[in-house]
C-alpha atoms as a PDB file:
ATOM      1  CA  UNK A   1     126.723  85.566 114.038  1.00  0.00           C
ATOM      2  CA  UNK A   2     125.590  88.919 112.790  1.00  0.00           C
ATOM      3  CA  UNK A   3     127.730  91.537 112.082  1.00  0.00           C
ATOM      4  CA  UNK A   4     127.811  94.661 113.538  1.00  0.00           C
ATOM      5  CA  UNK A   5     125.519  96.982 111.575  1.00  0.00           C
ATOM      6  CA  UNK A   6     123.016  94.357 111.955  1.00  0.00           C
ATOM      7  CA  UNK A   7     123.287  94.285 115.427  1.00  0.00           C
ATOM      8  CA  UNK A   8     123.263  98.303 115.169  1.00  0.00           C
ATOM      9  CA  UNK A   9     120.322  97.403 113.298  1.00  0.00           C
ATOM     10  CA  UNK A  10     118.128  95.284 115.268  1.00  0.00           C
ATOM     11  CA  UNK A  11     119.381  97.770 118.232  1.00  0.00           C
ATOM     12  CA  UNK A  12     117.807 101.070 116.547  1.00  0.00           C
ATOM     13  CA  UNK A  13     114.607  98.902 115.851  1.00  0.00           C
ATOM     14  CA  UNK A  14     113.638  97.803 119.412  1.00  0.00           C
ATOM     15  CA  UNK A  15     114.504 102.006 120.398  1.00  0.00           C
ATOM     16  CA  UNK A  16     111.961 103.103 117.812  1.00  0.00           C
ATOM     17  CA  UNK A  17     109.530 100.236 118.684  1.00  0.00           C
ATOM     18  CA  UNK A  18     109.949 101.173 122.766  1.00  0.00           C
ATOM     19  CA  UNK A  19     109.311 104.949 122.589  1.00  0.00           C
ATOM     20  CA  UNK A  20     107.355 105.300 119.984  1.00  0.00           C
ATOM     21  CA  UNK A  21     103.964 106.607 121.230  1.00  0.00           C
ATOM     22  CA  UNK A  22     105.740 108.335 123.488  1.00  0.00           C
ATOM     23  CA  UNK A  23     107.907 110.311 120.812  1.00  0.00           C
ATOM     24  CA  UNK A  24     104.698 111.176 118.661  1.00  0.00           C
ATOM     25  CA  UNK A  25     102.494 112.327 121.098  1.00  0.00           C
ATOM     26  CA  UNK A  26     105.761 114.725 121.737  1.00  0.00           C
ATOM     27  CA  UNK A  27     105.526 115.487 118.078  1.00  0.00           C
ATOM     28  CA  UNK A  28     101.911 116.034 118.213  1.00  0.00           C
ATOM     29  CA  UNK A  29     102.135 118.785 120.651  1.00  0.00           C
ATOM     30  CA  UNK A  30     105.484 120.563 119.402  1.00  0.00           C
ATOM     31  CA  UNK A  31     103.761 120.703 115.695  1.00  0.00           C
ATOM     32  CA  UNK A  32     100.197 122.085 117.164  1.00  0.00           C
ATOM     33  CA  UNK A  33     100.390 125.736 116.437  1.00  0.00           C
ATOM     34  CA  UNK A  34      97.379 126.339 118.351  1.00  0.00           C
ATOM     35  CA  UNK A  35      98.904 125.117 121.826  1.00  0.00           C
ATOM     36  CA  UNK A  36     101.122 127.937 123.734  1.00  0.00           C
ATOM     37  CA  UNK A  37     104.406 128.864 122.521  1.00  0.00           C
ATOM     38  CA  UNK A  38     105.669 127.782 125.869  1.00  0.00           C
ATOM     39  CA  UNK A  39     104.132 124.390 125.584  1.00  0.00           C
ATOM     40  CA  UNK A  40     105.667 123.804 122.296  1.00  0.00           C
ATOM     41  CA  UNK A  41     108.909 124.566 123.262  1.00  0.00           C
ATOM     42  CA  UNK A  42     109.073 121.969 126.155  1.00  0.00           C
ATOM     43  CA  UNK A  43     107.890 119.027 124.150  1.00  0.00           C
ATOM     44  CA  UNK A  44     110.539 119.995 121.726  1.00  0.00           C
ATOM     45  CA  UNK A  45     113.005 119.849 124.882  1.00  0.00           C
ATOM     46  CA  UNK A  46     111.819 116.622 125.936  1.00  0.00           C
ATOM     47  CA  UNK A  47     111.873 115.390 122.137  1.00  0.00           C
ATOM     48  CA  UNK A  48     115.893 116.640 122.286  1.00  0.00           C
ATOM     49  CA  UNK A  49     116.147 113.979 125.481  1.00  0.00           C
ATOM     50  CA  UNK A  50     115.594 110.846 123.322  1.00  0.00           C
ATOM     51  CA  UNK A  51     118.511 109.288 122.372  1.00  0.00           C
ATOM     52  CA  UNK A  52     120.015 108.166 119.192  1.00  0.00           C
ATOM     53  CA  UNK A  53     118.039 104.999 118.673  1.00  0.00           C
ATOM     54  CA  UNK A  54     114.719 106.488 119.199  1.00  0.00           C
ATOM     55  CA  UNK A  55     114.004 108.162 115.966  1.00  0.00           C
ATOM     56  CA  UNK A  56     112.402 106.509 113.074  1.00  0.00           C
ATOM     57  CA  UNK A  57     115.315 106.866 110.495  1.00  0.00           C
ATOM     58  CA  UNK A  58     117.818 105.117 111.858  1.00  0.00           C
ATOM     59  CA  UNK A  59     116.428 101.782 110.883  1.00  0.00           C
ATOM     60  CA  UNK A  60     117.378 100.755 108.116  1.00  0.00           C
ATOM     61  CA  UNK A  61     116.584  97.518 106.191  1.00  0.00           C
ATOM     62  CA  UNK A  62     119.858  95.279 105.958  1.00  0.00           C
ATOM     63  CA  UNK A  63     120.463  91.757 104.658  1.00  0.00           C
ATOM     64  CA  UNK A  64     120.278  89.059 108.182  1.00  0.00           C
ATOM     65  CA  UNK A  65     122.798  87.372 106.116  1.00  0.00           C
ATOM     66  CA  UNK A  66     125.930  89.439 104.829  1.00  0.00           C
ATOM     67  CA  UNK A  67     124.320  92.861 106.570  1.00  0.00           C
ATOM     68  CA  UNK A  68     124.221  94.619 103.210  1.00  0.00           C
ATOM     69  CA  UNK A  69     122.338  97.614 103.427  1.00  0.00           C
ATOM     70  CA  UNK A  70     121.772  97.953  99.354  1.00  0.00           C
ATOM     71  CA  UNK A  71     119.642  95.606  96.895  1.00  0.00           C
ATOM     72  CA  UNK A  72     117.433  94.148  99.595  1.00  0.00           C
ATOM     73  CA  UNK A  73     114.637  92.200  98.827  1.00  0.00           C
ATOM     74  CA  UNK A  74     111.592  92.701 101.303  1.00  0.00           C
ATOM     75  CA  UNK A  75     109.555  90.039 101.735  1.00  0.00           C
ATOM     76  CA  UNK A  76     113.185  87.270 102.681  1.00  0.00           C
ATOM     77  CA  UNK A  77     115.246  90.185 104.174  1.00  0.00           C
ATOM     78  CA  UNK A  78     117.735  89.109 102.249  1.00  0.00           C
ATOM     79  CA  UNK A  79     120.637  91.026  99.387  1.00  0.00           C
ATOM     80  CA  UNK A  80     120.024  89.957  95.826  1.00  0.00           C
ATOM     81  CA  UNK A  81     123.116  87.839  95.994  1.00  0.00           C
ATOM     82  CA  UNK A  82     122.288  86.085  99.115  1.00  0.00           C
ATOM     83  CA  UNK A  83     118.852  85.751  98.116  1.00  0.00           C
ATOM     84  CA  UNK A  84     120.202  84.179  94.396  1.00  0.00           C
ATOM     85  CA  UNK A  85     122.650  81.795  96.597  1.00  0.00           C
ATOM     86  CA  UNK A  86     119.550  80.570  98.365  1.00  0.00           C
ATOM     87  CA  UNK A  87     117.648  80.205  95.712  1.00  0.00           C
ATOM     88  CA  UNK A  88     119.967  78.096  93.718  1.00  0.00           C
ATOM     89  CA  UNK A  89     120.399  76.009  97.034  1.00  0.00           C
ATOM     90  CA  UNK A  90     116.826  75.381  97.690  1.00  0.00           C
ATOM     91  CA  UNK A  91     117.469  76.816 100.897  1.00  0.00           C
ATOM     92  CA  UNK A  92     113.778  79.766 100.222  1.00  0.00           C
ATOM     93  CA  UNK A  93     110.673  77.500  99.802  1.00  0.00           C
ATOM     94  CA  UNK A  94     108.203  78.548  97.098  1.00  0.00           C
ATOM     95  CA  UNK A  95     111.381  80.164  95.019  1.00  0.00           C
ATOM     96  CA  UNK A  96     112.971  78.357  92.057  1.00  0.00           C
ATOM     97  CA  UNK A  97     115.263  79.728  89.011  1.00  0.00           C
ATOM     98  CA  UNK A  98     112.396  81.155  86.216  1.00  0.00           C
ATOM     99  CA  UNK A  99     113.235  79.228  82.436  1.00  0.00           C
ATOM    100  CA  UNK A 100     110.939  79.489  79.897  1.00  0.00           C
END
């Protein structure tokens, strides 16, 4: 079972995914300097509506193992321990210990 930052996580992800055309087009017209003053300052008011797990940077890549949030490795989504203990376990197909 994942812990809770990774459920925090995968939470914040489906937010951004779910409003976010919505959220730029917002952005679009609060950043255009040519559009009224007026204009501006009610997409920025409907920008403040969004809640916390609409904006972009609160996703955050984490380990699906341990939840780690430091030393991830990309392409497994995986920490460079767990990804080692896999590794060593044959448990990541393709990926063996380098000797030469």
């Amino acid at each position: 079972m994942p812990n809770a930052r990774v459920l925090r996580d995968i939470k914040a992800r489906h937010g951004v995914n779910a409003s976010e055309v919505l959220r730029r087009a917002y952005l679009y017209v609060a950043r255009n300097q040519t559009l009224p003053a007026q204009v501006r300052f009610q997409a920025q008011l409907q920008l403040n509506t969004f809640g916390r797990y609409t904006r972009p940077t609160t996703v955050k890549n984490r380990c699906v193992e341990s939840g780690r949030g430091r030393g991830i490795i990309n392409e497994f989504g995986l920490s460079r321990f767990q990804f080692r203990m896999k590794a060593l376990a044959k448990e990541l197909p393709g990926v063996h210990k380098a000797s030469w």
